[in-house]
Protein backbone atom coordinates (compact mmCIF):
# COMPACT_ATOMS: atom_id res chain seq x y z
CA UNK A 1 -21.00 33.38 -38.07
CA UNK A 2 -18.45 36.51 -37.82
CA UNK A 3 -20.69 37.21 -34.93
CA UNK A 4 -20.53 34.27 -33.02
CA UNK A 5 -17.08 34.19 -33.21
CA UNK A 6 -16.66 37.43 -31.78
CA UNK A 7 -19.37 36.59 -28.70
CA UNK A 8 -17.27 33.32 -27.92
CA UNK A 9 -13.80 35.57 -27.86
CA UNK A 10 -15.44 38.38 -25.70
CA UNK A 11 -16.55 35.16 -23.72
CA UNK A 12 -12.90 34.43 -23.25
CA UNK A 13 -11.71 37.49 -22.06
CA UNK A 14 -14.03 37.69 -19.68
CA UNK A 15 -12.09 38.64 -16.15
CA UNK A 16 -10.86 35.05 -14.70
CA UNK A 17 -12.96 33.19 -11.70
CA UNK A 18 -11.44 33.97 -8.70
CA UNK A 19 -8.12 31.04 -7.81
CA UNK A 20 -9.27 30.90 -4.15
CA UNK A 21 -13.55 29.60 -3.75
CA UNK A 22 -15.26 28.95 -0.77
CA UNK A 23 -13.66 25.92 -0.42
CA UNK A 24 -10.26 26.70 -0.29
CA UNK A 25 -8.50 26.40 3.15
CA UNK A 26 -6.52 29.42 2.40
CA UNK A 27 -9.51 31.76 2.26
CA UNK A 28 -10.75 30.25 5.17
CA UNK A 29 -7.39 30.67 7.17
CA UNK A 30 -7.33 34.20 6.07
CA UNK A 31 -10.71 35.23 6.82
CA UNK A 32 -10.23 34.09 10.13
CA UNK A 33 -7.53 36.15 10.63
CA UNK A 34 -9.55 39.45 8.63
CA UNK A 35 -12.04 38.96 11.71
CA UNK A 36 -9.35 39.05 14.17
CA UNK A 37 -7.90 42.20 12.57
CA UNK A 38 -11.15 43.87 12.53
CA UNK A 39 -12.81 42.75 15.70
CA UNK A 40 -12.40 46.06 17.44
CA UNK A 41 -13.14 47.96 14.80
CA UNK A 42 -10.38 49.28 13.32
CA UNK A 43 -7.24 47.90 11.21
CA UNK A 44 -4.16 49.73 11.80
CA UNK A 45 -1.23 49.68 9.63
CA UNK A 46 0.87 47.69 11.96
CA UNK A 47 -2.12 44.66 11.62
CA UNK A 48 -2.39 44.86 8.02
CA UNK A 49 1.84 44.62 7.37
CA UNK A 50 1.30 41.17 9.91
CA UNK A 51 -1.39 40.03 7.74
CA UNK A 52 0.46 40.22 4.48
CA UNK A 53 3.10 39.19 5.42
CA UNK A 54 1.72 36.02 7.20
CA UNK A 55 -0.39 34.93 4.47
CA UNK A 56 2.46 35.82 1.74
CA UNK A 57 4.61 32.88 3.33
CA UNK A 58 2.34 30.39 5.25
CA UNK A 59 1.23 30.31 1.41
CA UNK A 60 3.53 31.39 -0.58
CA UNK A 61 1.79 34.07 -2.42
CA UNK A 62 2.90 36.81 -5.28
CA UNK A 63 1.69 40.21 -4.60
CA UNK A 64 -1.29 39.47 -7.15
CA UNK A 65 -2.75 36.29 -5.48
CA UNK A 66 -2.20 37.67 -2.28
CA UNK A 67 -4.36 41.28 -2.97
CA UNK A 68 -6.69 38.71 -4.11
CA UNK A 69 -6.83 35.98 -1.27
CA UNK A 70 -7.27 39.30 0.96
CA UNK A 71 -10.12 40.65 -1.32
CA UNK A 72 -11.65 37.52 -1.33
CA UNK A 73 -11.27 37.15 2.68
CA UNK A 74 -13.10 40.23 3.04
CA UNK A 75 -15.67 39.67 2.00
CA UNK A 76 -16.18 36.10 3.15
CA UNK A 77 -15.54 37.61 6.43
CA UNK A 78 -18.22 40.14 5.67
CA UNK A 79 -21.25 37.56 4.22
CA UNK A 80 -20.33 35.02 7.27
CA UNK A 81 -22.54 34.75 9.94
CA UNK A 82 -19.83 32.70 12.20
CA UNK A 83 -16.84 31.27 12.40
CA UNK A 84 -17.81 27.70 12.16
CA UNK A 85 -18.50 27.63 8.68
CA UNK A 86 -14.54 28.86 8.54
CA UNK A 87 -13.13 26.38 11.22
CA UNK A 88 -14.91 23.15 10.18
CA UNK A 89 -13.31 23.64 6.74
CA UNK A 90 -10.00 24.03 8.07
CA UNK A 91 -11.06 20.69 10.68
CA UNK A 92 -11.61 18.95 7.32
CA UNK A 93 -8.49 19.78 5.51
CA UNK A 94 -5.59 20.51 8.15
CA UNK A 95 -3.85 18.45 10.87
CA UNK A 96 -3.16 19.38 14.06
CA UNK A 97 -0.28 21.11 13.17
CA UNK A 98 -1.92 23.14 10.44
CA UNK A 99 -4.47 23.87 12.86
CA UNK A 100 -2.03 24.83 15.52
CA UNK A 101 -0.12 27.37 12.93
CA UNK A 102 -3.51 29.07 11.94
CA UNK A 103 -4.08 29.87 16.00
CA UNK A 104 -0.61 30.85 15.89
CA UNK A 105 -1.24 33.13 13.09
CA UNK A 106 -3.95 34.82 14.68
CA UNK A 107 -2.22 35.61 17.59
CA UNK A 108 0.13 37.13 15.49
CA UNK A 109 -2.48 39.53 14.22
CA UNK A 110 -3.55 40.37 18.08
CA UNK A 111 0.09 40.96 18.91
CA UNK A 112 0.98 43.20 15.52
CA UNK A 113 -0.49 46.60 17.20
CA UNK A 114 0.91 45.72 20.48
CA UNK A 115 -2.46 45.63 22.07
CA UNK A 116 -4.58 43.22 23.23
CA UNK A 117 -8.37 43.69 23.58
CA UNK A 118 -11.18 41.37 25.13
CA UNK A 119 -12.66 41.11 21.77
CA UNK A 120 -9.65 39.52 20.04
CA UNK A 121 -8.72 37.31 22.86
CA UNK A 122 -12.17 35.95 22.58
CA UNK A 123 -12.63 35.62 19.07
CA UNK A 124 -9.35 33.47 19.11
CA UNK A 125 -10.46 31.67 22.16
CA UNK A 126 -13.44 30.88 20.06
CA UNK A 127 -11.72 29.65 17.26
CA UNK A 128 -9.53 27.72 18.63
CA UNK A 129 -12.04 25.59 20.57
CA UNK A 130 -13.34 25.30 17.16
CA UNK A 131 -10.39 24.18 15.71
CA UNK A 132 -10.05 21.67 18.64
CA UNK A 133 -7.04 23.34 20.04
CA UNK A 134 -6.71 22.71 24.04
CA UNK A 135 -6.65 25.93 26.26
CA UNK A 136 -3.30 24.84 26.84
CA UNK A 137 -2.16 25.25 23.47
CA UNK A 138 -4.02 28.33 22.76
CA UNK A 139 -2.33 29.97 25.78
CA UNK A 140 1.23 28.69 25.01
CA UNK A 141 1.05 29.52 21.27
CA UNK A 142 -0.16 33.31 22.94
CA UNK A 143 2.51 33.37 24.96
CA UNK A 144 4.69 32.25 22.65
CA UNK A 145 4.09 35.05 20.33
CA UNK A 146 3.83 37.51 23.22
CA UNK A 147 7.40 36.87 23.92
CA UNK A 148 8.53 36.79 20.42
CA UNK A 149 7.39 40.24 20.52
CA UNK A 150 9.07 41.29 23.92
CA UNK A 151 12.76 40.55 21.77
């Protein structure tokens, strides 16, 4: 008896699941924006400050959740084998606007070293046609933040 009670309490303080599964919108947003950072191969300092501090307020995260949406991001990033399975859970869950604001985010990322490579610019082409944002959009949301940068 003394033993099962001690197997169900060990069973309770267990490390808690993870707050952010596969299905939340929020992972997907911010693996999205892991792949952008990482696209050419290297994170610098400058990306990884944008990052944090994007995902900290788009969804307003304490330093815990947000080390763990990041984690988490990772390594979603890391198992996926495109972006789709990202971008049609975001198609299912966010508006336009929402959808327009994760673009937006990921130019962000692009901008936060203050260089701009083929692969990035294609990865967030990619996205956004997957998030059913015009070119239009996409290239007014880049300029957007481009000049936002500029000041």
């Amino acid at each position: 008896m003394l033993d099962s009670l001690k197997k169900f309490f060990s069973e309770l303080a267990v490390k808690p699941a993870n707050r952010f599964d596969e299905n939340d919108y929020r992972l997907a947003a911010a693996a999205l924006l892991i792949h952008v950072m990482s696209v050419d191969g290297a994170a610098s300092d400058a990306e990884r400050g944008v990052l944090r501090t994007v995902l900290k307020s788009q969804f307003e995260l304490d330093d815990a959740a947000l080390d763990e949406l990041i984690e988490a991001a990772t390594e979603a990033d890391r198992e996926a084998i495109d972006l789709y399975h990202f971008t049609s859970l975001l198609n299912r869950v966010l508006d336009e606007a929402g959808r327009l604001r994760v673009v937006e985010m990921m130019w962000e990322l692009v901008y936060a070293d203050g260089r701009v490579n083929e692969f990035e610019d294609n990865v967030v082409w990619r996205a956004a046609d997957l998030l059913g944002i015009s070119s239009r959009q996409r290239i007014t949301l880049r300029r957007r933040v481009a000049g936002e940068r500029d000041q």
